[in-house]
C-alpha atoms as a PDB file:
ATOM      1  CA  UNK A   1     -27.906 -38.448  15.486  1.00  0.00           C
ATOM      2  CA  UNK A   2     -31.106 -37.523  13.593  1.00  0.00           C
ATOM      3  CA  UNK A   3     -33.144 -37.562  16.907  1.00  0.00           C
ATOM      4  CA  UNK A   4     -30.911 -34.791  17.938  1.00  0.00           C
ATOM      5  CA  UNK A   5     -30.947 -32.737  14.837  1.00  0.00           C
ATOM      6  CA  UNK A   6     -34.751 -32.794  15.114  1.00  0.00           C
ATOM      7  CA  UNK A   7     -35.041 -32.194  18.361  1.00  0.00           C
ATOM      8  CA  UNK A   8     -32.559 -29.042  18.212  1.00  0.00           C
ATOM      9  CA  UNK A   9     -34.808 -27.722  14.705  1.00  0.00           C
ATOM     10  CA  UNK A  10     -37.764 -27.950  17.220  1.00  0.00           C
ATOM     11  CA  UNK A  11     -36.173 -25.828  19.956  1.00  0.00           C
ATOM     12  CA  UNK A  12     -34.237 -23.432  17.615  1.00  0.00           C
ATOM     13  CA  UNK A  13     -37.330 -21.173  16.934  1.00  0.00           C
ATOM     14  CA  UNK A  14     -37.951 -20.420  20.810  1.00  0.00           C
ATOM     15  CA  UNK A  15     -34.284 -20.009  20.494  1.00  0.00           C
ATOM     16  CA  UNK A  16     -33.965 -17.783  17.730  1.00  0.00           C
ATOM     17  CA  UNK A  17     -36.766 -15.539  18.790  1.00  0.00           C
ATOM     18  CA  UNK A  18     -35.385 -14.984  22.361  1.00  0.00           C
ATOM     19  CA  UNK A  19     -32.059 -14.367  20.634  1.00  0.00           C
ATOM     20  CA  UNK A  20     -33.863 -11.829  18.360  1.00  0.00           C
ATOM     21  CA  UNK A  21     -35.214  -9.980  20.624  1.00  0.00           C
ATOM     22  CA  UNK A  22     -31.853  -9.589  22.742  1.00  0.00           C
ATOM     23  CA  UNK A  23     -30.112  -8.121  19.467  1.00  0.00           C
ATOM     24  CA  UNK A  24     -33.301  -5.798  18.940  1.00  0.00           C
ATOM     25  CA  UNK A  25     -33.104  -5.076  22.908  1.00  0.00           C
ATOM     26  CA  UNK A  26     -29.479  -4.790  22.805  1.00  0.00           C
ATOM     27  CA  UNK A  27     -28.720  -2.278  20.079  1.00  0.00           C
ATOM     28  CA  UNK A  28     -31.513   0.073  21.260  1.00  0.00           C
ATOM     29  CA  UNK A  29     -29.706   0.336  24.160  1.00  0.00           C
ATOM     30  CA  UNK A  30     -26.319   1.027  22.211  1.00  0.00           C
ATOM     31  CA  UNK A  31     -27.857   3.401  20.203  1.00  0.00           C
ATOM     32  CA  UNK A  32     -29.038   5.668  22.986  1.00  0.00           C
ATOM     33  CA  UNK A  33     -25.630   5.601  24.975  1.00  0.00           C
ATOM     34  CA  UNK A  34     -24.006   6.903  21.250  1.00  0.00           C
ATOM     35  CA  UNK A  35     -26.561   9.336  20.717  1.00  0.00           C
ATOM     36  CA  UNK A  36     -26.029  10.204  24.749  1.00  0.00           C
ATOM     37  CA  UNK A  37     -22.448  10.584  24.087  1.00  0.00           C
ATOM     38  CA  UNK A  38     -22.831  12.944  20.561  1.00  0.00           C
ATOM     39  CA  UNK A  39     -24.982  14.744  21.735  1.00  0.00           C
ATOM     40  CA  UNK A  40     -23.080  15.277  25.284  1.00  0.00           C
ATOM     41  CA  UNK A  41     -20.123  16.118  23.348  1.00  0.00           C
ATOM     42  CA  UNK A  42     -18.750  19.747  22.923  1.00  0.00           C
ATOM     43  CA  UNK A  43     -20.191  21.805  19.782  1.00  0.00           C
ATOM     44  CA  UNK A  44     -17.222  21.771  17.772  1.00  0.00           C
ATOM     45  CA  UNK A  45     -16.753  18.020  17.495  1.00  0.00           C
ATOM     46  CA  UNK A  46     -16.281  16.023  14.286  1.00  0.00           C
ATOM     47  CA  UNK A  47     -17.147  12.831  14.583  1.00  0.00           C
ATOM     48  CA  UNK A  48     -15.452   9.928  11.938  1.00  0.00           C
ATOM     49  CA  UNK A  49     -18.416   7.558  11.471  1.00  0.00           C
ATOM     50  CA  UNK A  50     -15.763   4.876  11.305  1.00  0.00           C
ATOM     51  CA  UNK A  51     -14.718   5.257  14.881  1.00  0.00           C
ATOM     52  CA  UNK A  52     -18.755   5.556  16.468  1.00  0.00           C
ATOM     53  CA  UNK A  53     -19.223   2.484  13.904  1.00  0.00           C
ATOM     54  CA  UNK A  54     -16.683   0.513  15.961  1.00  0.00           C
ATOM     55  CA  UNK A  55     -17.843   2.385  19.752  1.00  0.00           C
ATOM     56  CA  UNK A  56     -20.797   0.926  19.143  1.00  0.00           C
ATOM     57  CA  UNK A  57     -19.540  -2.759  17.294  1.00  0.00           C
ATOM     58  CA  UNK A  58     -17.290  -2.648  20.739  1.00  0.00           C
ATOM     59  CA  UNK A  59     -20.346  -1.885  22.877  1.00  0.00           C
ATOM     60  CA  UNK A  60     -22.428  -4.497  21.191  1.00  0.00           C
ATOM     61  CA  UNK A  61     -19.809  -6.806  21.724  1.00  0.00           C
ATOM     62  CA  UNK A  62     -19.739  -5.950  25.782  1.00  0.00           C
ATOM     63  CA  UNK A  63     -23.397  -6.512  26.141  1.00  0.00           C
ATOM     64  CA  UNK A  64     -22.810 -10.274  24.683  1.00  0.00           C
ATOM     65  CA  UNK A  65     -25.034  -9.064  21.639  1.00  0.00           C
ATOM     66  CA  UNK A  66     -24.116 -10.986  18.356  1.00  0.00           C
ATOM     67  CA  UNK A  67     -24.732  -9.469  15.660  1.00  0.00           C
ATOM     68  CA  UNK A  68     -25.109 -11.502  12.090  1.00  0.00           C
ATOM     69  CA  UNK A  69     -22.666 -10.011   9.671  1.00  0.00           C
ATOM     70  CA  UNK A  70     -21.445  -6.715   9.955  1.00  0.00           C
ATOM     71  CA  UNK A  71     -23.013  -3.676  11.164  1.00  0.00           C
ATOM     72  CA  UNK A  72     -23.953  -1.102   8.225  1.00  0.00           C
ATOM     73  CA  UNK A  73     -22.809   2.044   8.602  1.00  0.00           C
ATOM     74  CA  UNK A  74     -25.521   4.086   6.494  1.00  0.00           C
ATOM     75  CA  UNK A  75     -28.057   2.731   8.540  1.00  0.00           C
ATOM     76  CA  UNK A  76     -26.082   3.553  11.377  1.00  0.00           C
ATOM     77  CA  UNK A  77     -25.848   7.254  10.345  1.00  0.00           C
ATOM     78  CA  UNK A  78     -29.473   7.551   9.587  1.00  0.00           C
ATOM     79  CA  UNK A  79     -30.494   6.351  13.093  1.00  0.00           C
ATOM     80  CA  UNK A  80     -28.270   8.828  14.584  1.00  0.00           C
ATOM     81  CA  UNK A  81     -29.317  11.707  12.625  1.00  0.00           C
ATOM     82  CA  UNK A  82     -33.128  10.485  13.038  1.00  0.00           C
ATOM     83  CA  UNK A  83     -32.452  11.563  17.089  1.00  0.00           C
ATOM     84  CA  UNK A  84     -29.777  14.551  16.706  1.00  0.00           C
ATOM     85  CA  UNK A  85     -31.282  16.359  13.724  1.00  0.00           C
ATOM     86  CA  UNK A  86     -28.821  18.884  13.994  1.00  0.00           C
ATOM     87  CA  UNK A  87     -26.185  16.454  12.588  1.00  0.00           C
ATOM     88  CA  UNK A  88     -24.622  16.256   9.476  1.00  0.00           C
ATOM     89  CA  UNK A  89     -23.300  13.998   7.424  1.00  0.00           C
ATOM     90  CA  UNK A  90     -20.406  15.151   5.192  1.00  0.00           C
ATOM     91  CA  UNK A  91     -18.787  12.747   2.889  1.00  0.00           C
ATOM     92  CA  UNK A  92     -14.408  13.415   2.843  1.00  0.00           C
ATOM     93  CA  UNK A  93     -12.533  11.562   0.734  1.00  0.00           C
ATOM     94  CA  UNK A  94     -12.280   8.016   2.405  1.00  0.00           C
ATOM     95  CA  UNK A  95     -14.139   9.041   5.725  1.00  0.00           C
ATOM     96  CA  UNK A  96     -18.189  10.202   6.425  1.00  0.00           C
ATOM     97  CA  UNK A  97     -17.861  12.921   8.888  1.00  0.00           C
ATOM     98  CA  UNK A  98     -20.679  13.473  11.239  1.00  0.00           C
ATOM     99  CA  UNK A  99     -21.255  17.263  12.256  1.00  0.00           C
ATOM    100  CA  UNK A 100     -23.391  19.946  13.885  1.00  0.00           C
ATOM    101  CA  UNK A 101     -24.893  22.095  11.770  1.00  0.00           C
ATOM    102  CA  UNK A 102     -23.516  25.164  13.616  1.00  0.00           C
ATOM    103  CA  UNK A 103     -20.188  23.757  13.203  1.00  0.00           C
ATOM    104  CA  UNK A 104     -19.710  22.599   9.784  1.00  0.00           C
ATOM    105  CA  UNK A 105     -18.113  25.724   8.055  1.00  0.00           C
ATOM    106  CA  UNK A 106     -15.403  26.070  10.800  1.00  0.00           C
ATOM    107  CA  UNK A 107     -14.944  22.498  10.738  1.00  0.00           C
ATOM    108  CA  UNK A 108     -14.617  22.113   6.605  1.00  0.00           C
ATOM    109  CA  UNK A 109     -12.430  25.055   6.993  1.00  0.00           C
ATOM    110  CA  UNK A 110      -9.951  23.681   8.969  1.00  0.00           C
ATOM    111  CA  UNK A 111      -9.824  20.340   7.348  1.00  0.00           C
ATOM    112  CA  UNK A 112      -9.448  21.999   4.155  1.00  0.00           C
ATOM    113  CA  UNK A 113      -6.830  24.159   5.263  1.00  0.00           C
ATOM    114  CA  UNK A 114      -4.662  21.531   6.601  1.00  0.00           C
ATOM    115  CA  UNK A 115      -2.717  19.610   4.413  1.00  0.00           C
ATOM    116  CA  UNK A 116       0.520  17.106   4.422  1.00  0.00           C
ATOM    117  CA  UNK A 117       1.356  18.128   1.339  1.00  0.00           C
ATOM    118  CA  UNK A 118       2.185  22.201   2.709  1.00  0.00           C
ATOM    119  CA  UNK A 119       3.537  20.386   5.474  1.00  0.00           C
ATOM    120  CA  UNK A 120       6.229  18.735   3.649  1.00  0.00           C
ATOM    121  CA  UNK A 121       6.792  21.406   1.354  1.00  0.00           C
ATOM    122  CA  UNK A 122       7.403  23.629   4.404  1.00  0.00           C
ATOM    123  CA  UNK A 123       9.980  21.195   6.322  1.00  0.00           C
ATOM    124  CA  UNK A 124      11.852  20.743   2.496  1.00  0.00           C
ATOM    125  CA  UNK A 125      12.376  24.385   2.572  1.00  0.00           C
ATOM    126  CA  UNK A 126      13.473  24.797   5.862  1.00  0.00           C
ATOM    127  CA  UNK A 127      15.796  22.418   5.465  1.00  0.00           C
ATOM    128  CA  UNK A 128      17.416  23.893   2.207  1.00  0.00           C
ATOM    129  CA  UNK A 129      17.719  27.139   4.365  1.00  0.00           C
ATOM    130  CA  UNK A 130      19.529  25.414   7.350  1.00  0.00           C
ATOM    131  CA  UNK A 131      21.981  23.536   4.833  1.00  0.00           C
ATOM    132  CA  UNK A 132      23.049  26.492   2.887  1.00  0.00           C
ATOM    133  CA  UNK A 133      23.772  28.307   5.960  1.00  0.00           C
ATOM    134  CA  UNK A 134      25.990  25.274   6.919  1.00  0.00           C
ATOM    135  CA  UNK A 135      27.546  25.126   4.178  1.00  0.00           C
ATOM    136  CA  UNK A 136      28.180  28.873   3.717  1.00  0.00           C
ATOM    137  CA  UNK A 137      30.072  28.968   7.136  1.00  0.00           C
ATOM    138  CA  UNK A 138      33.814  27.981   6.890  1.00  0.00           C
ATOM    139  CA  UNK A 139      35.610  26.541   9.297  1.00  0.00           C
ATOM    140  CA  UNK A 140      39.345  25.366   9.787  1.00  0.00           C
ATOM    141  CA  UNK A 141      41.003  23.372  12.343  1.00  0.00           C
ATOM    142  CA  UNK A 142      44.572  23.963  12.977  1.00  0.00           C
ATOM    143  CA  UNK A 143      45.091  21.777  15.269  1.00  0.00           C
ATOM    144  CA  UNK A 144      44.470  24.598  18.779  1.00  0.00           C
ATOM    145  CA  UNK A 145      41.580  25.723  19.698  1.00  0.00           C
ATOM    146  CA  UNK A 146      41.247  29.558  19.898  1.00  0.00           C
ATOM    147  CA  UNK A 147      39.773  31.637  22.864  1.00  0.00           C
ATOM    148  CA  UNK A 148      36.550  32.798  21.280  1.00  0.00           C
ATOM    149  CA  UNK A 149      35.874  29.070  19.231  1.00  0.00           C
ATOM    150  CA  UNK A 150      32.793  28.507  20.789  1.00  0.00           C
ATOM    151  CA  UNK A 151      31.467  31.706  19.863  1.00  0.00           C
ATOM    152  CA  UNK A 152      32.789  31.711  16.201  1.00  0.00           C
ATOM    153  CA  UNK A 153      31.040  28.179  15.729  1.00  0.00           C
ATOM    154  CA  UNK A 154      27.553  29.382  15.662  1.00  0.00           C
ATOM    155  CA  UNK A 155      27.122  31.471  12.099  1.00  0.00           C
ATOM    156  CA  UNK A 156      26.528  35.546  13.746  1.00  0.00           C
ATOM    157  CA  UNK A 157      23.700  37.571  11.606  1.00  0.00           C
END
């Protein structure tokens, strides 16, 4: 059993360098297809760093590159805005957003704009309206329908 160990110790450096040098090899090639697909992209795109974190985990992954622990996402960022210098990064709450320069008012504008909380707020009051007109319209049942029911069933403004 110790023959073995020794003789795997003495082939793991050849090993290790080979396997080095696919990882280096590997996630230069990633890199470029991300930056190829940013930069491709349409002016006007946020990107989550989150989701071109795990693009490029996933590609890694298809090219049978293993990487040792997990891949870092501010050295991720800094690569990409090394090659697309008219990226920027723009921390937002939870998430790092990654956008072009020429689009980062609109884009803070919009995300700032948009919230759940006037959504709810906007349903809630809709729905107070809709029950007070239901329960402002009275109807009876005697037992017959009359000839204009359907008509009288839907409250007239």
């Amino acid at each position: 059993m110790l023959n073995v160990y020794n003789k795997a110790s003495r082939q793991n450096p050849k090993t290790k360098k080979e396997s080095k040098e696919s990882v280096i090899n590997g996630t230069i090639i990633v890199l470029a297809e991300l930056i190829e697909y940013i930069d491709g992209s349409w002016s006007g795109t946020v990107f989550k760093l989150a989701d071109l974190s795990k693009l490029y985990s996933k590609r890694l992954e298809q090219l049978g590159v293993v990487m040792e622990g997990k891949s870092y996402t501010t050295h991720l960022t800094n690569r990409i805005l090394v090659f697309i210098p008219d990226l920027q990064d723009h921390k937002q709450v939870r998430d790092v957003l990654l956008i072009f320069n020429e689009d980062v008012g609109e884009a803070l504008k919009q995300t700032t704009s948009y919230s759940h909380d006037d959504e709810g707020i906007i349903i809630a009051k809709s729905a107070k309206i809709i029950r007070r007109d239901m329960l402002d319209t009275k109807y009876s049942f005697t037992g017959t329908f009359n000839d204009k029911c359907q008509q009288e069933s839907f409250p007239q403004r």
